[in-house]
C-alpha atoms as a PDB file:
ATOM      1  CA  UNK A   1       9.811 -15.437  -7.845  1.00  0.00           C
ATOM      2  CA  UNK A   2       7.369 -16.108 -10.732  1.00  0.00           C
ATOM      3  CA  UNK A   3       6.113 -13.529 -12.471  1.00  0.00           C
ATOM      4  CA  UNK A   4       3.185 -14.733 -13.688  1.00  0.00           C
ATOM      5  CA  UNK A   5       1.232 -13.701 -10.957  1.00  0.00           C
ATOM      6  CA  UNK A   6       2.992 -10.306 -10.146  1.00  0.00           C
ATOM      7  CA  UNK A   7       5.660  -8.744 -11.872  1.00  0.00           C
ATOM      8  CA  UNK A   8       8.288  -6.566 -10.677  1.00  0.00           C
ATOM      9  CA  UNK A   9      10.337  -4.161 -12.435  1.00  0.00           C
ATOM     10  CA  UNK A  10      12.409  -1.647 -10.801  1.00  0.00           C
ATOM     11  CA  UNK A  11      14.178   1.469 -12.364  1.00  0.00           C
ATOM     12  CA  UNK A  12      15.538   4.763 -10.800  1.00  0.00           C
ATOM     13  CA  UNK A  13      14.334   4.048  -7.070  1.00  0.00           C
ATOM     14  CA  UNK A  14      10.807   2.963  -7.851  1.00  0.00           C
ATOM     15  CA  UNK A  15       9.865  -0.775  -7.959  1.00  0.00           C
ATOM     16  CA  UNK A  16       6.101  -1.378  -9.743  1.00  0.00           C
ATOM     17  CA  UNK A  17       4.343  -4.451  -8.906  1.00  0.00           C
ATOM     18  CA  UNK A  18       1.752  -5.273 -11.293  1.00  0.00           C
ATOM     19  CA  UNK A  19      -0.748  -8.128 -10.414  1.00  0.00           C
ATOM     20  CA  UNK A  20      -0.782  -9.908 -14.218  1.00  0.00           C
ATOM     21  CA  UNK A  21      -3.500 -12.208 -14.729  1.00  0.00           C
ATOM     22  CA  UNK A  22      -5.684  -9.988 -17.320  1.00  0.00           C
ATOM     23  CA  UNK A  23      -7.448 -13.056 -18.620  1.00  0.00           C
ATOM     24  CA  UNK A  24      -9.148 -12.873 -14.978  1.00  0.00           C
ATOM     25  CA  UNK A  25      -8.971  -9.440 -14.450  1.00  0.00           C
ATOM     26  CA  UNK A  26      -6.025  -9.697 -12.468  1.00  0.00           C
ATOM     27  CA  UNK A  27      -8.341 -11.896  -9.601  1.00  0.00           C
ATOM     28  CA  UNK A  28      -6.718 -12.781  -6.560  1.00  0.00           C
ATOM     29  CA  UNK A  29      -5.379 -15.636  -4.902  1.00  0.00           C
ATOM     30  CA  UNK A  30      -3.034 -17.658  -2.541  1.00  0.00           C
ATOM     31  CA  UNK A  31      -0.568 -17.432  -5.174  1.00  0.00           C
ATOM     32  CA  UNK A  32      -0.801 -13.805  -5.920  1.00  0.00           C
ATOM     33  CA  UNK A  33      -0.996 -13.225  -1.967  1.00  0.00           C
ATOM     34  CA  UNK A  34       2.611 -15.235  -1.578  1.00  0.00           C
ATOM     35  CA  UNK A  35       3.989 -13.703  -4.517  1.00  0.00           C
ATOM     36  CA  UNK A  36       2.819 -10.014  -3.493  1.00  0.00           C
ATOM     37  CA  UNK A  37       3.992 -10.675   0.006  1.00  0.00           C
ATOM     38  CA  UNK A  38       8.031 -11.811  -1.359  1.00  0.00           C
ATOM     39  CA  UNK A  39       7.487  -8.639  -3.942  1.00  0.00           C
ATOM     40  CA  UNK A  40       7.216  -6.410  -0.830  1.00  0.00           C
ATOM     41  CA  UNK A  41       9.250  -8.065   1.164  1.00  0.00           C
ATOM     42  CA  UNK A  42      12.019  -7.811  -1.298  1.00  0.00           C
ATOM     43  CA  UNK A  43      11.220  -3.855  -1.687  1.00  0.00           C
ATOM     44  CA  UNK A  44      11.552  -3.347   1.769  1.00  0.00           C
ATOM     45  CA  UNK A  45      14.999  -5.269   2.016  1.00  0.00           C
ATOM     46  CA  UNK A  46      16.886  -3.224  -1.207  1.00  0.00           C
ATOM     47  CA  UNK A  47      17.947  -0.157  -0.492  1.00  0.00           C
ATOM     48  CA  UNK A  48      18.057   0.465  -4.056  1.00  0.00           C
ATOM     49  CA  UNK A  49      13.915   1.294  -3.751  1.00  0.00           C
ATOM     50  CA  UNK A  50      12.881   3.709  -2.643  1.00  0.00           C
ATOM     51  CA  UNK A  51       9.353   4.170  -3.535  1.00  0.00           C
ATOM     52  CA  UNK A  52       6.680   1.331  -4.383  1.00  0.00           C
ATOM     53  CA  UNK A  53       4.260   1.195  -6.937  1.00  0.00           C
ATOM     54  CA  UNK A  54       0.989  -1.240  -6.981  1.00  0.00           C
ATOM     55  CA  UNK A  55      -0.650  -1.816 -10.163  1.00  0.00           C
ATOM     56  CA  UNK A  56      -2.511  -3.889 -12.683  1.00  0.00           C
ATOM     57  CA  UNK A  57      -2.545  -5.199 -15.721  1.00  0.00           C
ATOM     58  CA  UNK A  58      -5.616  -3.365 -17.666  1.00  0.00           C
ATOM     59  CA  UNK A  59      -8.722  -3.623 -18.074  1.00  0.00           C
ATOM     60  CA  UNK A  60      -8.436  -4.242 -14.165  1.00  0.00           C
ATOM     61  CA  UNK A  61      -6.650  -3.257 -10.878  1.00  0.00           C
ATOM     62  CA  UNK A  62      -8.221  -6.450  -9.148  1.00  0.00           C
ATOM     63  CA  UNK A  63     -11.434  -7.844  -9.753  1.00  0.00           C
ATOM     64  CA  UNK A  64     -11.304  -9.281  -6.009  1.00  0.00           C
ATOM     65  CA  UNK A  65     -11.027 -13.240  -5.292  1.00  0.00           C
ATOM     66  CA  UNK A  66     -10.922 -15.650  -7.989  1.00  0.00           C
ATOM     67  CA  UNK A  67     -13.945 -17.174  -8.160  1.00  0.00           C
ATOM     68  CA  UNK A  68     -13.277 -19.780 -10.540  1.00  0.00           C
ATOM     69  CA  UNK A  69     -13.818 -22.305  -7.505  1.00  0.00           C
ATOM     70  CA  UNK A  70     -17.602 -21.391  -8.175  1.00  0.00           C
ATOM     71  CA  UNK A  71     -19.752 -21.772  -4.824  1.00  0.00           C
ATOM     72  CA  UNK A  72     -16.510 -23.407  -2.805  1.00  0.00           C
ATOM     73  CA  UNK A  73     -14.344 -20.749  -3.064  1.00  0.00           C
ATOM     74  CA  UNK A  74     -15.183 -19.849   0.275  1.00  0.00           C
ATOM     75  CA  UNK A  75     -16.368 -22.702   1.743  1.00  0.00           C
ATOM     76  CA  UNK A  76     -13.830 -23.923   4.862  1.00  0.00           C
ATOM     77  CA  UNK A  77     -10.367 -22.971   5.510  1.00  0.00           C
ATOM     78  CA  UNK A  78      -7.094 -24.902   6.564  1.00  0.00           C
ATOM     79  CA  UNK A  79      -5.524 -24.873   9.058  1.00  0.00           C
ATOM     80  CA  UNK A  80      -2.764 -22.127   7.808  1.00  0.00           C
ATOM     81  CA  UNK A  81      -5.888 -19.597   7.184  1.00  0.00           C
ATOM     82  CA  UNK A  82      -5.692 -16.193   7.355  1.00  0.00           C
ATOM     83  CA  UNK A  83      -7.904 -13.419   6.177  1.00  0.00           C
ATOM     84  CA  UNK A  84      -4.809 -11.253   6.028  1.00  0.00           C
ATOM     85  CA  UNK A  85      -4.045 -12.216   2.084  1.00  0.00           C
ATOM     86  CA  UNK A  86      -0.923 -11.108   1.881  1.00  0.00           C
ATOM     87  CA  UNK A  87       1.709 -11.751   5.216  1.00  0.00           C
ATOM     88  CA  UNK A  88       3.606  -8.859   4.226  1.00  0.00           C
ATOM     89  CA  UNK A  89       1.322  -5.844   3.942  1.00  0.00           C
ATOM     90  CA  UNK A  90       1.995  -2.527   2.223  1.00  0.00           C
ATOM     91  CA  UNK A  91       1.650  -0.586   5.213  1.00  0.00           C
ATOM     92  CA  UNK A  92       4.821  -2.752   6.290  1.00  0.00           C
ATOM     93  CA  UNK A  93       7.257  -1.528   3.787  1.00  0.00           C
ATOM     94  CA  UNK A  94       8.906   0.954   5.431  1.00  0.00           C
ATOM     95  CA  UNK A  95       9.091   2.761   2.146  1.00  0.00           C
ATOM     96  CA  UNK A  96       6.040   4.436   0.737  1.00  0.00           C
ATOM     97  CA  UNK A  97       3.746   2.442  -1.225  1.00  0.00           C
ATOM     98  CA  UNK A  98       1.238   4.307  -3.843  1.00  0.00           C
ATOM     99  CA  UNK A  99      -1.508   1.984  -5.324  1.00  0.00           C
ATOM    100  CA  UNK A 100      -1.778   3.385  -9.274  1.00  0.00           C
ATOM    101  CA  UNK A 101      -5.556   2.057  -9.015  1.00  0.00           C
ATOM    102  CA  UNK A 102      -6.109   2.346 -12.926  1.00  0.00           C
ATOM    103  CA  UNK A 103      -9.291  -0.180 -13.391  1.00  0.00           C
ATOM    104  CA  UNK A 104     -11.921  -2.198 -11.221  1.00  0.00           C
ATOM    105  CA  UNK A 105     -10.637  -2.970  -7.095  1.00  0.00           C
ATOM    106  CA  UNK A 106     -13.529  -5.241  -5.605  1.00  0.00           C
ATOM    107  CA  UNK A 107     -13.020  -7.393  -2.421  1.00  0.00           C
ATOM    108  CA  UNK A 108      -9.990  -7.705  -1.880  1.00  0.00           C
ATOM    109  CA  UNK A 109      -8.589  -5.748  -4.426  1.00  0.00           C
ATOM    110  CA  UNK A 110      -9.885  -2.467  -3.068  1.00  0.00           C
ATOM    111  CA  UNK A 111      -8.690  -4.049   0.533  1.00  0.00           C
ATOM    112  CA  UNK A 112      -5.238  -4.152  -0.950  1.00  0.00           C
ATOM    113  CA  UNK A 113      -4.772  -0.596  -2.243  1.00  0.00           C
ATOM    114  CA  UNK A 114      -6.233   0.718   1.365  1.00  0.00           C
ATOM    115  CA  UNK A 115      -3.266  -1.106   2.413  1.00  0.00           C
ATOM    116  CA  UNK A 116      -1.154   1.592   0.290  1.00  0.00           C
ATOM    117  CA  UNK A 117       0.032   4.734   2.034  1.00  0.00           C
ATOM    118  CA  UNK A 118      -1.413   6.843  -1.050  1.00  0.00           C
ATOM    119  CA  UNK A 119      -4.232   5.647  -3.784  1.00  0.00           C
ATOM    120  CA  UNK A 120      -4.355   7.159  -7.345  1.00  0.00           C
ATOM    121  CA  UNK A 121      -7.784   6.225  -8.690  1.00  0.00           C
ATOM    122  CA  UNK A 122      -9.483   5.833 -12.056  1.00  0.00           C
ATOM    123  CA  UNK A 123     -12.389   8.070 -12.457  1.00  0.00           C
ATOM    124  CA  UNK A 124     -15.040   5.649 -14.380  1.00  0.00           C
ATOM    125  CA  UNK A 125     -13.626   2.061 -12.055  1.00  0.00           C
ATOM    126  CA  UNK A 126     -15.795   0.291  -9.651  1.00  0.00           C
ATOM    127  CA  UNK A 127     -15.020   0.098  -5.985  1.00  0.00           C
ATOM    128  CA  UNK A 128     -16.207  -1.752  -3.494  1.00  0.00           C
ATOM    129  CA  UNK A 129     -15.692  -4.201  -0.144  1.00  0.00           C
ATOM    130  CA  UNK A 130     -18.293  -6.561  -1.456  1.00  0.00           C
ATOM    131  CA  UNK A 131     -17.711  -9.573   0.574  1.00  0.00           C
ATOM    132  CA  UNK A 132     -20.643  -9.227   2.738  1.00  0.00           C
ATOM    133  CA  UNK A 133     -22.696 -10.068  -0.482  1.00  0.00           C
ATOM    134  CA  UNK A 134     -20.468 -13.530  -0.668  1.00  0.00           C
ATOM    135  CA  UNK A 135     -21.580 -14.403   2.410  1.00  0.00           C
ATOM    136  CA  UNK A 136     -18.209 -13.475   4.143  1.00  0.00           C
ATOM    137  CA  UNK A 137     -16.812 -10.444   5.741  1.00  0.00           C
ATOM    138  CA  UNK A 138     -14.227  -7.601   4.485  1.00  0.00           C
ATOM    139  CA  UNK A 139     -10.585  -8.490   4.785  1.00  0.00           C
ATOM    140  CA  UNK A 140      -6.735  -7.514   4.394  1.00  0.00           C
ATOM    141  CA  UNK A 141      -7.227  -5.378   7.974  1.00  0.00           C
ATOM    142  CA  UNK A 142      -9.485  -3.371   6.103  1.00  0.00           C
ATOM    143  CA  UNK A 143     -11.761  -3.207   9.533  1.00  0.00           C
ATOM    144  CA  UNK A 144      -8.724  -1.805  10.979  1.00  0.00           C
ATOM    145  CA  UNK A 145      -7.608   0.728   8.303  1.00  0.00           C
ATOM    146  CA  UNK A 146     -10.777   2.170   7.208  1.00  0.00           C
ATOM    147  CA  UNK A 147     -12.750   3.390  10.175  1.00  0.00           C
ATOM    148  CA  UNK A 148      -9.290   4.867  11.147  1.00  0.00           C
ATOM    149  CA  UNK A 149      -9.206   6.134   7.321  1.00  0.00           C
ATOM    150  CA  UNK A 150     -12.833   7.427   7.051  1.00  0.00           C
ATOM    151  CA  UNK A 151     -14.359   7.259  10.070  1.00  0.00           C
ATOM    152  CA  UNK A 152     -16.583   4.668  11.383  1.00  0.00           C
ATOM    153  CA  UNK A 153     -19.776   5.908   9.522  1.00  0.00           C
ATOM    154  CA  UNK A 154     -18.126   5.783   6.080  1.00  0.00           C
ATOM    155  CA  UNK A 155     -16.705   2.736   6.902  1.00  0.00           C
ATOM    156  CA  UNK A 156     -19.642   1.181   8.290  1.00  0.00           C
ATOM    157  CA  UNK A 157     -21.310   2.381   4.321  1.00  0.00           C
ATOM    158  CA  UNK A 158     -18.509   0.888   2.529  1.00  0.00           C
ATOM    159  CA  UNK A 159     -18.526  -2.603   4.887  1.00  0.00           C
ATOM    160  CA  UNK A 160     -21.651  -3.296   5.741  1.00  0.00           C
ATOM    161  CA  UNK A 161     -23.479  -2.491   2.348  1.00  0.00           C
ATOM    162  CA  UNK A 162     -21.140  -3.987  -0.227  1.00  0.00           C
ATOM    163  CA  UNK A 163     -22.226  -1.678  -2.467  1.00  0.00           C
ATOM    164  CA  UNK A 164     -20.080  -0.535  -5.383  1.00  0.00           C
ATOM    165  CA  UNK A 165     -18.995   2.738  -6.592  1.00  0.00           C
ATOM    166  CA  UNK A 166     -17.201   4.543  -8.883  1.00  0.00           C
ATOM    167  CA  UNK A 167     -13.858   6.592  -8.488  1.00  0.00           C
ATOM    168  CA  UNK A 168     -15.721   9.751  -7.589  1.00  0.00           C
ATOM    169  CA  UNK A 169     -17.328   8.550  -4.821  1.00  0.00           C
ATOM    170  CA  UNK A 170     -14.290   6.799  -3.531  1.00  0.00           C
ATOM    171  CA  UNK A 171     -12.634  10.221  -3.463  1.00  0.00           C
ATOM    172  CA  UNK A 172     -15.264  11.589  -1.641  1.00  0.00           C
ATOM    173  CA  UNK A 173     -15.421   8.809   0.546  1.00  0.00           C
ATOM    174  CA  UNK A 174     -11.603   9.592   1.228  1.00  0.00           C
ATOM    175  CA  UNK A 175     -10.469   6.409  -0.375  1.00  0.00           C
ATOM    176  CA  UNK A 176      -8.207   7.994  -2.936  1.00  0.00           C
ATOM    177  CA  UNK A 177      -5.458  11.063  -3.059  1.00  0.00           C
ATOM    178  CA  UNK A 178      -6.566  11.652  -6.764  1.00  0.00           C
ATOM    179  CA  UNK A 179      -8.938  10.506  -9.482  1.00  0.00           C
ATOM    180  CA  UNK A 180      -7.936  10.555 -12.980  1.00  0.00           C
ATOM    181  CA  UNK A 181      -8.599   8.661 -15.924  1.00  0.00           C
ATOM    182  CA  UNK A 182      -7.849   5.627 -15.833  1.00  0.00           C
ATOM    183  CA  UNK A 183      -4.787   5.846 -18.361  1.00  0.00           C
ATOM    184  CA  UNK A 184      -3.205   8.800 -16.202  1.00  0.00           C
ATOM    185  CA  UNK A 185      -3.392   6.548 -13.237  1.00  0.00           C
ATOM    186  CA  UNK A 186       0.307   4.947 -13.383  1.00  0.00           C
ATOM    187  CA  UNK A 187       2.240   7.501 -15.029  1.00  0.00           C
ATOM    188  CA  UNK A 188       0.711   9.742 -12.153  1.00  0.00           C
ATOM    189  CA  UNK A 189       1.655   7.739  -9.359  1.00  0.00           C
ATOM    190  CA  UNK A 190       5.580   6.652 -11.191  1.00  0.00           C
ATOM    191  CA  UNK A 191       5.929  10.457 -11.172  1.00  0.00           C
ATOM    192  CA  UNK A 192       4.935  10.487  -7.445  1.00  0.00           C
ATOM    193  CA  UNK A 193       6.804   7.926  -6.655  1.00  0.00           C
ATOM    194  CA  UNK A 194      10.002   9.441  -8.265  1.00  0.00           C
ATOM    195  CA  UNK A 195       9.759  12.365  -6.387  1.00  0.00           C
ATOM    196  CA  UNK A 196       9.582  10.679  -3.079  1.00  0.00           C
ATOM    197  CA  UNK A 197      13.060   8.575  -4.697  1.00  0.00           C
ATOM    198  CA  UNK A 198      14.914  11.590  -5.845  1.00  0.00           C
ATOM    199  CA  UNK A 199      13.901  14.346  -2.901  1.00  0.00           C
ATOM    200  CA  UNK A 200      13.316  12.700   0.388  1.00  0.00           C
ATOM    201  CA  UNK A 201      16.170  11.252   2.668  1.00  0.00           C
ATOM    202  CA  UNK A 202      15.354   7.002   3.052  1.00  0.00           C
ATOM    203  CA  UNK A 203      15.648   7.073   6.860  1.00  0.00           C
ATOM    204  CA  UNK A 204      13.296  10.046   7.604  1.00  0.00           C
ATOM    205  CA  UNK A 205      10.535   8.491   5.586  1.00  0.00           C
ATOM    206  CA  UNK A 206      10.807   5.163   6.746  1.00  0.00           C
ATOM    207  CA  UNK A 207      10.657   6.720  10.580  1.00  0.00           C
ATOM    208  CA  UNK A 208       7.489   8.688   9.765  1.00  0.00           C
ATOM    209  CA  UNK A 209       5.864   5.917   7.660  1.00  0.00           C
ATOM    210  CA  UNK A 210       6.097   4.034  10.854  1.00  0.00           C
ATOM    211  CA  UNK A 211       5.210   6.526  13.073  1.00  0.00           C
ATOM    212  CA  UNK A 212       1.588   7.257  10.614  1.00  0.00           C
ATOM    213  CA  UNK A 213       0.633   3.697  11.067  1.00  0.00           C
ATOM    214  CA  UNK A 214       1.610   3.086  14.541  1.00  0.00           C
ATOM    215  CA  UNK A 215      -0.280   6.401  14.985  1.00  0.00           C
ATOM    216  CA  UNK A 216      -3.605   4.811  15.422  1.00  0.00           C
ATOM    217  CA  UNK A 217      -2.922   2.900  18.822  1.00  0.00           C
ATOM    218  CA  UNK A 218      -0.787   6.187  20.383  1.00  0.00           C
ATOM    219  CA  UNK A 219      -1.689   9.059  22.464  1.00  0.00           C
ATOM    220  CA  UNK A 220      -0.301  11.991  21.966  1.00  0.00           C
ATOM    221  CA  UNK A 221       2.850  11.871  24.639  1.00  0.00           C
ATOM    222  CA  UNK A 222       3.766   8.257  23.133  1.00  0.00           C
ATOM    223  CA  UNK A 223       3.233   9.986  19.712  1.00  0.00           C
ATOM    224  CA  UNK A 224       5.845  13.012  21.267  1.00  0.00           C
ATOM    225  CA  UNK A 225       8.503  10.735  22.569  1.00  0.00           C
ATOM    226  CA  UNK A 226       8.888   8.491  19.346  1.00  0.00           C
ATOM    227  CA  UNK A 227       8.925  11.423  17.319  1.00  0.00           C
ATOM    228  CA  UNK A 228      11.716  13.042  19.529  1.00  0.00           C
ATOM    229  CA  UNK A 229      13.860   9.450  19.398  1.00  0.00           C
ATOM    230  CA  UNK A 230      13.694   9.751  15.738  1.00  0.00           C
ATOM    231  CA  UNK A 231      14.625  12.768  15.872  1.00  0.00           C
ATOM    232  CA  UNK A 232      17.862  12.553  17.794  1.00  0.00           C
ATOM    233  CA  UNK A 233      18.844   9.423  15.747  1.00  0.00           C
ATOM    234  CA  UNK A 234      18.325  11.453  12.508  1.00  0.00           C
ATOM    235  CA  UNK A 235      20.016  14.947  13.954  1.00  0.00           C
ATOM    236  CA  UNK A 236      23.144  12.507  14.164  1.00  0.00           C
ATOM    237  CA  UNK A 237      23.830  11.135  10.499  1.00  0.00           C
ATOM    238  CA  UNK A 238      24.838  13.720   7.926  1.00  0.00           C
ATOM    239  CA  UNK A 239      21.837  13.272   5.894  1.00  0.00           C
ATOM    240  CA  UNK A 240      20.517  15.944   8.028  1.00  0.00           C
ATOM    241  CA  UNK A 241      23.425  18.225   6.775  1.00  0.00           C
ATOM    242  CA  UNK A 242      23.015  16.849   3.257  1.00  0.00           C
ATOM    243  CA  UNK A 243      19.479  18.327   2.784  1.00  0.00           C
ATOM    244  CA  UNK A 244      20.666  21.727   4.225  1.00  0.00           C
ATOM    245  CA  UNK A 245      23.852  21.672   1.368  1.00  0.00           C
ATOM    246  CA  UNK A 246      21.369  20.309  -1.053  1.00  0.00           C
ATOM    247  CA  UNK A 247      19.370  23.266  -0.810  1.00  0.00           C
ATOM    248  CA  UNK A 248      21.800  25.688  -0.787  1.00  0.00           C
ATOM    249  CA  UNK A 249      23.915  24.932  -3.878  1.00  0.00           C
ATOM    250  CA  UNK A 250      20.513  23.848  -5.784  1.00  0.00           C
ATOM    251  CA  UNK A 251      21.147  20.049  -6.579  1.00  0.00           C
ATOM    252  CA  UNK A 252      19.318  17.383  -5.668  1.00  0.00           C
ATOM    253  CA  UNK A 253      20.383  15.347  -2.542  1.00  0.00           C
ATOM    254  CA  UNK A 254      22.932  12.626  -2.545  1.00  0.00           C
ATOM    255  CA  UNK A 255      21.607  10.851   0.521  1.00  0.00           C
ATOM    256  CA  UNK A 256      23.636   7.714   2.058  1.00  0.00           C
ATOM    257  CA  UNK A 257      21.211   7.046   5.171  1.00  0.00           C
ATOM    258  CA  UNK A 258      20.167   3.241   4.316  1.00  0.00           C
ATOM    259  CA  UNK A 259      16.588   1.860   5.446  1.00  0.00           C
ATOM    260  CA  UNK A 260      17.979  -1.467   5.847  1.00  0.00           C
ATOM    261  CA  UNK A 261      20.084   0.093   9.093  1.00  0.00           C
ATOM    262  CA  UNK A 262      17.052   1.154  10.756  1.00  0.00           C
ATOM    263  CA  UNK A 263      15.091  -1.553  12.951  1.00  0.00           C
ATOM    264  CA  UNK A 264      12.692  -3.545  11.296  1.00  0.00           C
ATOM    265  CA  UNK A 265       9.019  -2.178  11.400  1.00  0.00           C
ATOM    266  CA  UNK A 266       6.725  -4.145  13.978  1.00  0.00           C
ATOM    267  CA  UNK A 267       5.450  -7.535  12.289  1.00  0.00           C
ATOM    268  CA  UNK A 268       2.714  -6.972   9.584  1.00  0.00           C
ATOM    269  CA  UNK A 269       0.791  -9.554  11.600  1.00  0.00           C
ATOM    270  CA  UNK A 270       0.089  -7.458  14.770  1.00  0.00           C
ATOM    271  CA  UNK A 271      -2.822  -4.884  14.332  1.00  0.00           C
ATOM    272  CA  UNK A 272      -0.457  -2.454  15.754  1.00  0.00           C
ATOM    273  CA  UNK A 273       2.278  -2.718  12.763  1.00  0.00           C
ATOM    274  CA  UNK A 274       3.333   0.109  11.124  1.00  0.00           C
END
């Protein structure tokens, strides 16, 4: 994979992706979108990661598309189109995925980190789904995450308007976990992430990470009876012992539960994937 598009570095369970293209504010495109999609991809696959971190290189998070195409970047689409951006989402890792948020997310790079299971945000940033002032619509599923998110009224304030905002009103939005400044962002969300590597057993998050996203289309008895299937096939590997001896002799788990033995999480490309 190239990395000069995204890089990936990966060191005691946690992999960070940072989008790298600061001489355009880390703007996005097909490129990034394929090599964002392998990054994940990859994360998911290597048992090795256990948490995910999405980043940028400062001043920026994402500036949102690159516009360098001046009035045709979004005029027409092949035949391959799709408003998705990236074919393997985030929300499809079946590890979690925290978006360190530490400078400007516009378009689709706000739509991105929404794809994250947690957002860390920087306090004096600028949000904002502003396609609907580029004569386009939001995008990345972000119709499908944020009324879910936020609620429809927030979302309808954050899509319709494409207004921006600053990391404060994100928050209060419920965009973000936390909002910090901007050079606490990453080390905040590493530390995060290393706690999710070193204290939580691979399988059980990967079965509730599912279970959050495929939430959304459930009622409450599908909800019970996928929670009580996970259940049984956790009850039966020793990690469930593990935590139990972990706790009791005061050491930190040595869990051998692998994702990459679970089933695969529905395809990122049906609007019930999890």
């Amino acid at each position: 994979m190239s990395a000069a598009t995204v890089l990936v570095d990966v060191a005691d369970g946690v992999a960070t992706l940072t989008l790298h293209a600061p001489e355009k504010r880390n703007a996005f495109d097909a490129a990034t979108g394929r090599e964002l999609a392998a990054a994940y991809a990859r994360c998911d696959a290597d048992d090795e990661v256990r948490a995910v971190v999405l980043t940028g290189t400062p001043p920026a998070f994402c500036a949102g598309a690159d516009l360098s195409g001046g009035e045709g970047t979004f005029a027409g689409t092949d035949v391959g189109f799709s408003a998705a951006g990236v074919r393997f989402p985030a929300f499809a890792v079946r590890k979690p995925v925290v978006a360190a948020v530490n400078g400007h997310a516009l378009g689709i790079g706000l739509t991105l980190a929404l794809q994250c299971d947690v957002r860390f945000l920087a306090a004096d940033a600028r949000y904002g789904v502003v396609q609907a002032r580029l004569g386009v619509l939001g995008d990345a599923w972000s119709h499908w995450v944020l009324p879910r998110m936020i609620g429809v009224s927030r979302a309808a304030e954050v899509l319709l308007s494409g207004a921006t905002f600053d990391g404060h009103r994100a928050l209060e939005l419920g965009l973000g976990s936390r909002v910090l400044a901007a050079d606490e962002v990453l080390p905040a969300a590493q530390e995060w992430a290393r706690e999710v590597a070193v204290h939580t057993a691979p399988q059980s998050v990967a079965a509730s990470k599912q279970l959050l996203w495929s939430s959304f289309d459930l009622d409450a008895a599908e909800v019970e009876r996928l929670e009580t299937a996970w259940h049984r096939r956790l009850m039966a590997h020793d990690d469930v012992r593990e935590g139990g001896r972990a706790v009791k002799e005061r050491r930190a788990p040595r869990w051998t539960g692998r994702v990459s033995d679970l089933p695969p999480a529905p395809s990122p490309m049906s609007p019930s994937a999890g």
